[in-house]
Protein backbone atom coordinates (compact mmCIF):
# COMPACT_ATOMS: atom_id res chain seq x y z
CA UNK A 1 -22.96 -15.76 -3.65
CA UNK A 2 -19.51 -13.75 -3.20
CA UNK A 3 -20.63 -10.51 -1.38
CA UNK A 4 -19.40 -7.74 -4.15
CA UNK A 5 -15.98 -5.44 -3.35
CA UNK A 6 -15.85 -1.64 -2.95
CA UNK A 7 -12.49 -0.54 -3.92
CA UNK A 8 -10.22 2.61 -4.69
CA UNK A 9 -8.17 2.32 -6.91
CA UNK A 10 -5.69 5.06 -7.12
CA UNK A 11 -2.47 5.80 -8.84
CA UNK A 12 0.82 6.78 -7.14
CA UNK A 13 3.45 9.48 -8.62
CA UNK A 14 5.91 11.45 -7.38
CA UNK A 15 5.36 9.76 -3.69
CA UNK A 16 1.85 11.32 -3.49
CA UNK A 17 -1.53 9.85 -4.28
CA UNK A 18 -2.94 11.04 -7.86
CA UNK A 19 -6.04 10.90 -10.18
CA UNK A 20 -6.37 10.86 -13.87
CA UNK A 21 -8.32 11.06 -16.73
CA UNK A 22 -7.64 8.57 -19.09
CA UNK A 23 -4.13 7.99 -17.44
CA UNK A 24 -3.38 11.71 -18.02
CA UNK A 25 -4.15 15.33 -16.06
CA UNK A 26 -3.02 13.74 -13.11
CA UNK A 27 -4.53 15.70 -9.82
CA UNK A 28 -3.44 15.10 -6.28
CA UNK A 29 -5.85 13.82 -4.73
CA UNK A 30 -4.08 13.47 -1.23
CA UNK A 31 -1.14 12.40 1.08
CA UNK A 32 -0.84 8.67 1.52
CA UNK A 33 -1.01 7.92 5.10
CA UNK A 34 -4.15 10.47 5.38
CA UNK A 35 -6.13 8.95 2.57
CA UNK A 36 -5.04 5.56 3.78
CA UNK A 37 -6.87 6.57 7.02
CA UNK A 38 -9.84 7.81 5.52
CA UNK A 39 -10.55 4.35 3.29
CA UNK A 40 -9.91 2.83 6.85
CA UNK A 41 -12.61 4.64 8.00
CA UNK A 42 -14.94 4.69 5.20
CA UNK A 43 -16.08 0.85 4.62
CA UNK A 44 -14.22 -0.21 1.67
CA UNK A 45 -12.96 -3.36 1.85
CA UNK A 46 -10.05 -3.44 -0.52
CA UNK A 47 -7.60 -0.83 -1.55
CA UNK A 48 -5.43 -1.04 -5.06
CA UNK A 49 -2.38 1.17 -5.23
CA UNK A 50 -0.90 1.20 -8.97
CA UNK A 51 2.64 3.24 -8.83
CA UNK A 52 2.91 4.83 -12.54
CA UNK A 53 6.00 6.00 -11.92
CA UNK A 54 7.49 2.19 -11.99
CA UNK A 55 9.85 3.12 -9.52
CA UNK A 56 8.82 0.55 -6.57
CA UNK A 57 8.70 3.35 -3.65
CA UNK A 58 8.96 0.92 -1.38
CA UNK A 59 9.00 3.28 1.23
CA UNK A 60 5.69 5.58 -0.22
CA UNK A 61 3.96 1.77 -0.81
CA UNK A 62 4.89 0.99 3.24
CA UNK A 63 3.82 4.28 4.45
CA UNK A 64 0.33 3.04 3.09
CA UNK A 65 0.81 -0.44 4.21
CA UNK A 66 1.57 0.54 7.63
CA UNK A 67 -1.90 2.73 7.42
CA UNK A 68 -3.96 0.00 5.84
CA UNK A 69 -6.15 -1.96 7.70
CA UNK A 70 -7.96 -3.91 4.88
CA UNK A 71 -6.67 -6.15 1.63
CA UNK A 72 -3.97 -3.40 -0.05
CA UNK A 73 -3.01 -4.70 -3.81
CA UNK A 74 0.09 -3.37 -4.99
CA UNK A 75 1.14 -2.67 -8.41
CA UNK A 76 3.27 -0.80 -10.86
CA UNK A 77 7.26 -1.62 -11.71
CA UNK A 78 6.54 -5.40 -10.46
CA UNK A 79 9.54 -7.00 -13.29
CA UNK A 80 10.50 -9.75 -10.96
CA UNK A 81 9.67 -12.40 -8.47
CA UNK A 82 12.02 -10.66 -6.01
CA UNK A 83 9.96 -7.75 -6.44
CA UNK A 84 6.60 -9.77 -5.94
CA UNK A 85 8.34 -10.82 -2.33
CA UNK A 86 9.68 -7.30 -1.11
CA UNK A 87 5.99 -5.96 -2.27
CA UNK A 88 4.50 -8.57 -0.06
CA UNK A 89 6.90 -8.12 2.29
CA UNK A 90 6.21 -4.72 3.40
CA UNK A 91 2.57 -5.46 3.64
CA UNK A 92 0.48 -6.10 0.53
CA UNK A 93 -2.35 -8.72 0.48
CA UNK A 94 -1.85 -9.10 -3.53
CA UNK A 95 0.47 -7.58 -6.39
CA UNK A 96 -1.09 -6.26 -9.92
CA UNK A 97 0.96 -6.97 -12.80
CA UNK A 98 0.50 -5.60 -16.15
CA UNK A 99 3.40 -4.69 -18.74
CA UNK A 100 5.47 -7.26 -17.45
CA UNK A 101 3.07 -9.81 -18.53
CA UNK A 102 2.71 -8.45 -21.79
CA UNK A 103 6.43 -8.85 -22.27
CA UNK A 104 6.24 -12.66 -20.59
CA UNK A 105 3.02 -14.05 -20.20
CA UNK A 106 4.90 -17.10 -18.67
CA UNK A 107 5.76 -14.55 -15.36
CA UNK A 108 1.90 -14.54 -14.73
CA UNK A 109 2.64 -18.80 -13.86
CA UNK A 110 5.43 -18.24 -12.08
CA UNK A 111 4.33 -15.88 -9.80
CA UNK A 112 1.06 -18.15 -8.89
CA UNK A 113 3.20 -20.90 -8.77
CA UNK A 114 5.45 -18.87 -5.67
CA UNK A 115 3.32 -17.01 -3.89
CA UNK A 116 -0.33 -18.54 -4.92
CA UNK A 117 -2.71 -17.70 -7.06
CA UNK A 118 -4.77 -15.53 -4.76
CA UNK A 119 -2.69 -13.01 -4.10
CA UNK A 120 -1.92 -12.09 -7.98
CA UNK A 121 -4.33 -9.54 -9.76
CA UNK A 122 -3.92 -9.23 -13.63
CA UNK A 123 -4.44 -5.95 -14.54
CA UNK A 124 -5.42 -4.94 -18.40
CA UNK A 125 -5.92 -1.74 -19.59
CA UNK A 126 -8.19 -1.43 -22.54
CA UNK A 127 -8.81 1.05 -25.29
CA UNK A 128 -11.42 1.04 -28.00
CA UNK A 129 -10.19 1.58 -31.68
CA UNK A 130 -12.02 1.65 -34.68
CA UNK A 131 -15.04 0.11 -33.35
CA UNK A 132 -12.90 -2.71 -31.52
CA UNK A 133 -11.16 -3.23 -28.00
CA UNK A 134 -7.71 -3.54 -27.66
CA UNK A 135 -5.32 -4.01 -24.73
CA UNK A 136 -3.74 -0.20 -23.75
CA UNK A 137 -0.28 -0.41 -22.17
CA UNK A 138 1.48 3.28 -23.25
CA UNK A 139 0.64 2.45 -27.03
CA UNK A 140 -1.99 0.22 -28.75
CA UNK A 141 -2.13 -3.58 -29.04
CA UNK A 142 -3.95 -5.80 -31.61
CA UNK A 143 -4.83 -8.10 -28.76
CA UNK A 144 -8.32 -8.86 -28.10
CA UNK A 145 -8.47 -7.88 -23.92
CA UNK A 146 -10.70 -11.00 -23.43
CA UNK A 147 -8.41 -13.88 -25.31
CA UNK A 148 -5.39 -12.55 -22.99
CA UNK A 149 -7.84 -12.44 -19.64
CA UNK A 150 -8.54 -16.14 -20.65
CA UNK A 151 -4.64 -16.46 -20.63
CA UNK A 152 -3.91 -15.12 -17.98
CA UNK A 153 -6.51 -17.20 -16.06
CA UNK A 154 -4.77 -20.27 -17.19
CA UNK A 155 -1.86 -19.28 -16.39
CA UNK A 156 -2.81 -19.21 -12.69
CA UNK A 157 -4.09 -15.68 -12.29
CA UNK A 158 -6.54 -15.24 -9.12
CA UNK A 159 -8.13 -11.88 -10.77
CA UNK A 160 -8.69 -9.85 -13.24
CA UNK A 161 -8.50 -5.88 -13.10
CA UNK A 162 -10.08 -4.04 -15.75
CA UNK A 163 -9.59 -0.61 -16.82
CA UNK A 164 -11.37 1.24 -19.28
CA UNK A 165 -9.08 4.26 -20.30
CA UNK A 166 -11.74 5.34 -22.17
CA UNK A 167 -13.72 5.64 -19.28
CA UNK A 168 -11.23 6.30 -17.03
CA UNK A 169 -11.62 9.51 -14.46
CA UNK A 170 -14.47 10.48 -16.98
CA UNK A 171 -17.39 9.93 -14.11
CA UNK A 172 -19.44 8.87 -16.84
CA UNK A 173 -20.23 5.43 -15.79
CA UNK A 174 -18.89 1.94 -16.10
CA UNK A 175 -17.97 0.58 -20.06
CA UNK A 176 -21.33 -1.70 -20.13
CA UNK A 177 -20.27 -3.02 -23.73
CA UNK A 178 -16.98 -4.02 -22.65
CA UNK A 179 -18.68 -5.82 -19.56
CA UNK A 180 -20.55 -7.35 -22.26
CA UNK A 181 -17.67 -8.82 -23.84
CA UNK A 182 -16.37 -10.47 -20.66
CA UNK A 183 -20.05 -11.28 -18.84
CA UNK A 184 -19.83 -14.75 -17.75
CA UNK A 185 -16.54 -15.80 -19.31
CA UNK A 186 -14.31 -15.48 -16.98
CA UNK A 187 -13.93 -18.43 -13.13
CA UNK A 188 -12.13 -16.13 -11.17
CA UNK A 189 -13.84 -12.33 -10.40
CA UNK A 190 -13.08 -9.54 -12.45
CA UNK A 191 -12.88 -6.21 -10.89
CA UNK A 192 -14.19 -3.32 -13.20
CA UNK A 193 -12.48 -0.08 -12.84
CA UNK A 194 -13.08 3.11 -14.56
CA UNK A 195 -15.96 5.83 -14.50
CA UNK A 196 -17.55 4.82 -11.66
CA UNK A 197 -20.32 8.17 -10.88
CA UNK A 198 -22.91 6.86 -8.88
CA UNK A 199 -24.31 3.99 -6.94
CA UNK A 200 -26.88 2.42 -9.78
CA UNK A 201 -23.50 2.24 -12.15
CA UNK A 202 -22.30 -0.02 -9.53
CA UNK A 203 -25.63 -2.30 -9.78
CA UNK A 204 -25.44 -1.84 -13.59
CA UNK A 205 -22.02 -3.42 -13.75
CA UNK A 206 -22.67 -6.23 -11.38
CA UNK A 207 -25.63 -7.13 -13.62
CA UNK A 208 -23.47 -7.63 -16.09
CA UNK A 209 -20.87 -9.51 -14.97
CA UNK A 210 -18.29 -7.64 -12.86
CA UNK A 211 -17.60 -9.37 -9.59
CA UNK A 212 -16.07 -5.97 -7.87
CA UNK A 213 -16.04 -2.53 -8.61
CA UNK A 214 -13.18 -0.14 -8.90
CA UNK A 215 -13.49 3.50 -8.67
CA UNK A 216 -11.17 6.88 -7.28
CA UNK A 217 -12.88 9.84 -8.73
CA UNK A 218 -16.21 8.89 -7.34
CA UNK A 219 -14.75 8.72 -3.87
CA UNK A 220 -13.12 12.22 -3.95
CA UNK A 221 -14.73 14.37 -5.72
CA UNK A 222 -18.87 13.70 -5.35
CA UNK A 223 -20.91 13.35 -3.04
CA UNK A 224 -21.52 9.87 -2.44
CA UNK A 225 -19.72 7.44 -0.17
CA UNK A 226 -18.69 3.78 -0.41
CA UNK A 227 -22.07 2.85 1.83
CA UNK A 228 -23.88 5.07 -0.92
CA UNK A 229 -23.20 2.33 -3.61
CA UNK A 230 -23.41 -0.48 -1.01
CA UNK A 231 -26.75 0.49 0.25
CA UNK A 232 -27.43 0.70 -3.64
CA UNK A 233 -26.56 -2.54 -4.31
CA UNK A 234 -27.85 -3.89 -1.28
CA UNK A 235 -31.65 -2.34 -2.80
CA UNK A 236 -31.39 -4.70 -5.53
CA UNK A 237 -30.55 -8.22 -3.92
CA UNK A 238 -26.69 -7.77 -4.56
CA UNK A 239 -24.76 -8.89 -1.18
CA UNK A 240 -22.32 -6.91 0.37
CA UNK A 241 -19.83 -6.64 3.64
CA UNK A 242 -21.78 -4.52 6.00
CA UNK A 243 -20.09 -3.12 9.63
């Protein structure tokens, strides 16, 4: 069995390293190369940097690169394959790609087809409405977030990161109904991200399906630590990188 991931995942705006709630009431929640640092020395073992802004920083994205001593995913802005390559360039392991695949699914091939499947991360932001899940990218779409992770898998996607905004910066716990929906459907991990509290919300999601876990608030603003949830996991038979 894969040993389960530990990963930030923050947001980048204005050059500095935010939170949210629900993608809104953004709060600083540090300078890059510090915080960079501080995952270094904290036992994660992957870090995902989204820039909302859309702006490529190249130069904010390198300072973290430069700091980084573990699998950095980079996302936000990504429009082109030239963009995929100066992303990678300055250091990433991976890029994250969202509204540009809603716009041409067909980029999700032709990055895998590049650079390799591996190193691209599908990210889909989901909302529920009226009872119902649909994909969130700044304004609601009737797509069902599970049909268009199946897409994007055959397309050549390597993973899947996704986002409850309803859960998002809530520290309320994982969405275990919309872990429901994807439990077991997916061949290539999904990474869970949003309202991550405490270490058994990490053993809930695994035992439902999530091959990684996502999280920011939990990692800045409580108590526990990234060897808090491992331990956790570790408790109930779930394998993890220990060092």
């Amino acid at each position: 069995m894969l040993k389960t991931r530990i990963i930030p995942c923050v947001l980048l705006k204005d050059a500095q390293l935010v939170k949210s709630i629900s993608f809104a009431s953004f709060r600083t929640i540090g300078h890059i190369k510090t915080s960079a640092k501080i995952y270094n020395a904290r036992n994660v073992d992957e870090l995902i940097v989204l820039d909302i802004d859309k702006k490529m920083d190249l130069e904010s994205l390198e300072d973290i690169a430069n700091e980084c001593f573990m699998p950095l995913t980079i996302g936000g802005g990504i429009k082109t394959l030239d963009d995929i390559r100066k992303v990678l360039n300055i250091g990433a392991d991976k890029i994250s790609i969202n509204s540009t695949a809603l716009v041409n699914v067909n980029f999700i091939k032709d990055a895998a087809n590049a650079f390799g499947s591996s190193c691209v991360v599908c990210s889909i932001d989901v909302k529920k409405v009226n009872g119902e899940f649909k994909v969130f990218n700044e304004k609601v779409f009737d797509i069902n977030p599970l049909d268009l992770a199946l897409k994007y898998q055959d397309l050549g996607a390597g993973e899947i990161l996704l986002t409850s905004i309803d859960k998002e910066g809530s520290n309320s716990g994982y969405d275990l109904e919309l872990l429901d929906m994807f439990c077991d459907k997916l061949k290539i991990p999904l990474i869970i991200n949003g309202g991550l509290s405490k270490p058994s919300d990490g053993v809930e999601a695994i035992k439902k399906g999530a091959n990684a876990l996502a999280g920011a608030y939990i990692f800045h603003f409580s108590q526990y630590t990234p060897n808090d949830i491992k331990n956790e996991l570790l408790a109930n038979n779930i394998p993890v990188r220990i060092v």
